[in-house]
N, C-alpha and C. Protein backbone atom coordinates (compact mmCIF):
# COMPACT_ATOMS: atom_id res chain seq x y z
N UNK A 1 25.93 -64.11 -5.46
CA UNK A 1 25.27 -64.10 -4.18
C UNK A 1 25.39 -65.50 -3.58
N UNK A 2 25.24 -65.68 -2.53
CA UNK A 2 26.15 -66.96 -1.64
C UNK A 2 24.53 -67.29 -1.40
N UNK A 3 24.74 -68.68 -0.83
CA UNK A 3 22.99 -69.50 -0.46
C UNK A 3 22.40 -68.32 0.52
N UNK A 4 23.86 -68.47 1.69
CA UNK A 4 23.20 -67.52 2.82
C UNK A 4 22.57 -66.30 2.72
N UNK A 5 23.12 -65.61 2.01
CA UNK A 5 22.44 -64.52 1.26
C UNK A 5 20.97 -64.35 0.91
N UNK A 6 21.20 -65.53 -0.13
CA UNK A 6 19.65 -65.71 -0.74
C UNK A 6 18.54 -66.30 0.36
N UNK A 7 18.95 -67.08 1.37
CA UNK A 7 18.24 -67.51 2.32
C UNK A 7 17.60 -66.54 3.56
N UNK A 8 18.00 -65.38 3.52
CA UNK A 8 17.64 -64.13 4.39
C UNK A 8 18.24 -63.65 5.35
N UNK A 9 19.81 -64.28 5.07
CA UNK A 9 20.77 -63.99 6.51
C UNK A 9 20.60 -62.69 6.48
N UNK A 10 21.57 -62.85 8.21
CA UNK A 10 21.73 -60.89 8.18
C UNK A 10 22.90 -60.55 7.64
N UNK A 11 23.38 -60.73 6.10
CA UNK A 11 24.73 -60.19 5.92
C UNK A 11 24.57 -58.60 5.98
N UNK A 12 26.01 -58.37 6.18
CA UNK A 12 26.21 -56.86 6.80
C UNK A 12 27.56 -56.54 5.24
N UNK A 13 27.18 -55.26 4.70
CA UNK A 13 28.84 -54.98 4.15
C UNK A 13 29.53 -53.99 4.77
N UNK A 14 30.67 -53.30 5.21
CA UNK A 14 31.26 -52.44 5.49
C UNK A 14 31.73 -51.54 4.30
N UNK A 15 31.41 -50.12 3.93
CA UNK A 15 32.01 -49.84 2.99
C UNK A 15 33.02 -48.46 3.90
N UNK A 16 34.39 -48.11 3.46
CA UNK A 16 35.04 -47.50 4.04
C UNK A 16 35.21 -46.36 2.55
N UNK A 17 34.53 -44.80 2.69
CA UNK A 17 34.79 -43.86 2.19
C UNK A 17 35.84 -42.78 2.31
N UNK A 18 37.11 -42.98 1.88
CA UNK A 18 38.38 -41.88 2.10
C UNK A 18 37.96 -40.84 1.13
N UNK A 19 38.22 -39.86 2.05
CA UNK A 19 37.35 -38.52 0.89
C UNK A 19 38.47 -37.10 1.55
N UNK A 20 38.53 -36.32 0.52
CA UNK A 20 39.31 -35.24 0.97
C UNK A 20 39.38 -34.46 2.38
N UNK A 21 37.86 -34.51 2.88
CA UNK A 21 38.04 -33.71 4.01
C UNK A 21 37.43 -34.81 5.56
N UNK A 22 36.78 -35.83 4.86
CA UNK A 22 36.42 -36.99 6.04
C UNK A 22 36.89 -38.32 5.58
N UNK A 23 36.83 -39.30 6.52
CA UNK A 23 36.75 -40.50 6.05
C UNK A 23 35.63 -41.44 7.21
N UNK A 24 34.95 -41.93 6.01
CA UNK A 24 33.37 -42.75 6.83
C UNK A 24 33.50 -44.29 6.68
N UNK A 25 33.10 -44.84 7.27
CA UNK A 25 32.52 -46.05 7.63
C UNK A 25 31.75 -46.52 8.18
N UNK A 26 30.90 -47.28 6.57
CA UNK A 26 29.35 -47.29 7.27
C UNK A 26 28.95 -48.67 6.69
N UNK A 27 27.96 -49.24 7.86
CA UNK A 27 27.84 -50.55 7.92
C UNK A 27 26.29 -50.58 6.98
N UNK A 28 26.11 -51.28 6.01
CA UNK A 28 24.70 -51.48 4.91
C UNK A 28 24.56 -53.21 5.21
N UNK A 29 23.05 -53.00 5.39
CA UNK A 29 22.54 -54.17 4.93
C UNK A 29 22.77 -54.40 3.21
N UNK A 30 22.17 -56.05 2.58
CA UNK A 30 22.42 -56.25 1.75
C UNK A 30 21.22 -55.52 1.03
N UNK A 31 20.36 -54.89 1.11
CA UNK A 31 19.23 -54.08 0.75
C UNK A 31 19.82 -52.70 0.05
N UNK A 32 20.96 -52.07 0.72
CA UNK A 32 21.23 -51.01 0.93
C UNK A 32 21.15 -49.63 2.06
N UNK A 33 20.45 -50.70 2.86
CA UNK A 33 19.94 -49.73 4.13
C UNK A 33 21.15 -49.45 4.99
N UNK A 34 21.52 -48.43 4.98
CA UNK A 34 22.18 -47.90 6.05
C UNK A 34 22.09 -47.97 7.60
N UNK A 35 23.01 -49.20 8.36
CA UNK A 35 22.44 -49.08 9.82
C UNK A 35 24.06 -48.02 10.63
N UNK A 36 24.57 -47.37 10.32
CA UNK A 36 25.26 -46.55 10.79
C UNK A 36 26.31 -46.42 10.28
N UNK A 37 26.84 -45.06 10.31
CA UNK A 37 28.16 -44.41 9.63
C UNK A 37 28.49 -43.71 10.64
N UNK A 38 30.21 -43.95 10.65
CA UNK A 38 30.66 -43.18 11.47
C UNK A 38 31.59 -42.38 10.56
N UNK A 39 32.17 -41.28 11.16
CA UNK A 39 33.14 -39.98 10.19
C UNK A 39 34.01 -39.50 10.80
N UNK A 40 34.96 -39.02 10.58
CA UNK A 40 36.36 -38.08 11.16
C UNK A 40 36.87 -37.23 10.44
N UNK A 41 37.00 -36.52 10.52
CA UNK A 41 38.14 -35.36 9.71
C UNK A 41 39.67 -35.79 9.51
N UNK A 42 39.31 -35.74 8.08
CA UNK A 42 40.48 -36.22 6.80
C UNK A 42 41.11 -35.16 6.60
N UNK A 43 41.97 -34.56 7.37
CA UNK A 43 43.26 -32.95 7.48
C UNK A 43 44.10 -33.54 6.38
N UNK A 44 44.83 -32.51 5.87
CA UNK A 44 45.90 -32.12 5.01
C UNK A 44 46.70 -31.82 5.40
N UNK A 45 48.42 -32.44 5.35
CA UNK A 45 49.32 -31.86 5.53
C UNK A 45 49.99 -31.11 4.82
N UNK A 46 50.52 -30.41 4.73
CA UNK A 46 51.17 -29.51 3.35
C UNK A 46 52.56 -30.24 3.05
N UNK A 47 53.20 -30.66 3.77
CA UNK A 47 54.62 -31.19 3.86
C UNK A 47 55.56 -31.20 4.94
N UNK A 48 56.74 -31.53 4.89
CA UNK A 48 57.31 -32.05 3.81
C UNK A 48 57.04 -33.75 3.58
N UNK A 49 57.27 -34.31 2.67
CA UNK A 49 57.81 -33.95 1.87
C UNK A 49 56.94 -33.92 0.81
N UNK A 50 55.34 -33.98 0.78
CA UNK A 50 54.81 -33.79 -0.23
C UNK A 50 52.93 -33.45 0.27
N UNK A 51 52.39 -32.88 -0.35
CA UNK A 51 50.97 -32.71 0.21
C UNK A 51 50.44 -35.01 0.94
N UNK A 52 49.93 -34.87 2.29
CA UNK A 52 48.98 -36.23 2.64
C UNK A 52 48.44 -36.11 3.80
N UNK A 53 47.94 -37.04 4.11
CA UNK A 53 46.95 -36.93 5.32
C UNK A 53 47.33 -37.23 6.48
N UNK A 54 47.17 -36.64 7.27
CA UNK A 54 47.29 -36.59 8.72
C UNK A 54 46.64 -37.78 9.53
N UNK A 55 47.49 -38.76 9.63
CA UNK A 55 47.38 -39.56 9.81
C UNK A 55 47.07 -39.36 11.47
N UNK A 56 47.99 -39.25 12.05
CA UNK A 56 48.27 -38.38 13.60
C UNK A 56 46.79 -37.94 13.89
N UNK A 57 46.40 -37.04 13.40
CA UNK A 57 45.39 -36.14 13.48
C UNK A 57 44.05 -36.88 13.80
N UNK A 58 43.84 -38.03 12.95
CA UNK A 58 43.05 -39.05 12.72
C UNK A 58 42.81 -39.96 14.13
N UNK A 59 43.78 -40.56 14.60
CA UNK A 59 44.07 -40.93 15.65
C UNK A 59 44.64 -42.49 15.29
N UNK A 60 44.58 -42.01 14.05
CA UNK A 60 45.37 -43.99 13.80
C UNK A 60 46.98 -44.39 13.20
N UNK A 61 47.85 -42.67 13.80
CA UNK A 61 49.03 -42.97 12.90
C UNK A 61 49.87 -42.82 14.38
């Protein structure tokens, strides 16, 4: 843990969840408190050339 930390800043973590059918990102205090998550639908492509994610679909490919 960094001084700032221990001193009562506002650190923030970002954790980014890739998950089969969404992918989230959600911003936690160092407490664990959740101050917002956002989500999208994590699609499946079938191929070719092999089962992955729809990147396109997402809006970031």
């Amino acid at each position: 843990m960094t001084q700032a930390m221990r001193e009562g800043s506002d650190a923030r973590i970002a954790v980014l969840d890739v998950g089969k059918t969404n992918v989230k990102l959600s911003a936690v205090c160092e407490d664990g408190t959740i101050l917002e998550t956002v989500s999208i639908a994590n699609g499946v492509m079938d191929g070719p050339p092999w089962r992955h994610h729809d990147l396109a679909g997402t809006g970031t490919g």
